[in-house]
Protein backbone atom coordinates (compact mmCIF):
# COMPACT_ATOMS: atom_id res chain seq x y z
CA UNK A 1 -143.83 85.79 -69.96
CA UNK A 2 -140.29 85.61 -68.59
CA UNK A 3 -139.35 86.76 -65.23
CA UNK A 4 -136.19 86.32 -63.41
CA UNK A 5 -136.04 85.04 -60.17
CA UNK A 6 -135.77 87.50 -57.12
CA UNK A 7 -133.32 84.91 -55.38
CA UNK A 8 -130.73 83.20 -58.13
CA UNK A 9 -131.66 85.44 -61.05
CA UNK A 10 -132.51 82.89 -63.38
CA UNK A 11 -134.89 83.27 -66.10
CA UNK A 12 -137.99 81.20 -65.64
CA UNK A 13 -141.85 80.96 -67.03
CA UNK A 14 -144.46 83.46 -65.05
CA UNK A 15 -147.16 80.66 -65.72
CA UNK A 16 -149.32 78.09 -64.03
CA UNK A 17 -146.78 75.50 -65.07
CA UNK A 18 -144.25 76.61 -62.54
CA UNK A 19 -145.80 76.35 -58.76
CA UNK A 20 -143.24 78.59 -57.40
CA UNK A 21 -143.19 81.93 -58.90
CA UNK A 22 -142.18 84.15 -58.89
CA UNK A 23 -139.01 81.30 -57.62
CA UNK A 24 -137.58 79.20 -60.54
CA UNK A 25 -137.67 76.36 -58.07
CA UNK A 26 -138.50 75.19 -54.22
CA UNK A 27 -135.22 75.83 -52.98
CA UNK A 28 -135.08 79.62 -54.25
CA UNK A 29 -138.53 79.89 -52.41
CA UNK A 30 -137.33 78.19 -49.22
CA UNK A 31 -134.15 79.99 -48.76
CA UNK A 32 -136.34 83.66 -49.41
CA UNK A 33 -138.85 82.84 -46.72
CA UNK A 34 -136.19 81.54 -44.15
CA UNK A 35 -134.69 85.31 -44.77
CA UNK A 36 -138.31 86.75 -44.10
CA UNK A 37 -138.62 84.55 -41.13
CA UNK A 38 -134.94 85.45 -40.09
CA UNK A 39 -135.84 89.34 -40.53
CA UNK A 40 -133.21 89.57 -42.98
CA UNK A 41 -136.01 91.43 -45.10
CA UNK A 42 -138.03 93.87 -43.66
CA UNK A 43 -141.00 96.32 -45.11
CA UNK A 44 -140.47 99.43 -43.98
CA UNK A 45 -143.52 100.94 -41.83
CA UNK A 46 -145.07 104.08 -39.83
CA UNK A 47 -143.18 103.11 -36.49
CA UNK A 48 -146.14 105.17 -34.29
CA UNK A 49 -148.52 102.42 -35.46
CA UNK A 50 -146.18 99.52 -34.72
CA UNK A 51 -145.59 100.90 -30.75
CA UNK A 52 -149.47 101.60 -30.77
CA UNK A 53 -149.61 98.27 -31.40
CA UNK A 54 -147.08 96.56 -29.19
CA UNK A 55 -148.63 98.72 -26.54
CA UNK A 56 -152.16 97.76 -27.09
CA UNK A 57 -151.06 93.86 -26.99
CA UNK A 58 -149.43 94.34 -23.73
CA UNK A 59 -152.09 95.99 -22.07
CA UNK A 60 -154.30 92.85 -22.06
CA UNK A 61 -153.74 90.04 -19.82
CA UNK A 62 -152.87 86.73 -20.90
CA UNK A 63 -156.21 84.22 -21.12
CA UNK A 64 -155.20 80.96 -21.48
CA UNK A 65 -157.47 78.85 -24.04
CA UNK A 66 -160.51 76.81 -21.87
CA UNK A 67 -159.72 72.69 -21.82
């Protein structure tokens, strides 16, 4: 099957041959998750649940890890 990649657009094989798809290569996979880990890409979410959250985290006092 071909797919294109959601970076560059090229056309490239959905199989087992290419370890990076839905990518056509490393770099198109590398550049998307920098703009994940950049929050240029964001999934869009019940806000209530996210501050219910955040709240619920900050509630708890910090335990550091035993040495």
């Amino acid at each position: 099957m071909k797919i294109k990649c959601p970076y560059c657009s090229k056309e490239n094989d959905w199989s087992s041959d290419n370890p990076f798809r839905p990518f056509c290569s490393e770099r198109c996979k590398l550049i998307d998750f920098g703009a994940w880990a950049k929050e240029e890409h964001i999934i869009s979410g019940n806000s209530e649940i996210d501050d219910h959250m955040s709240e619920d985290n900050n509630s708890r006092p910090f335990k550091p890890p035993d040495s």
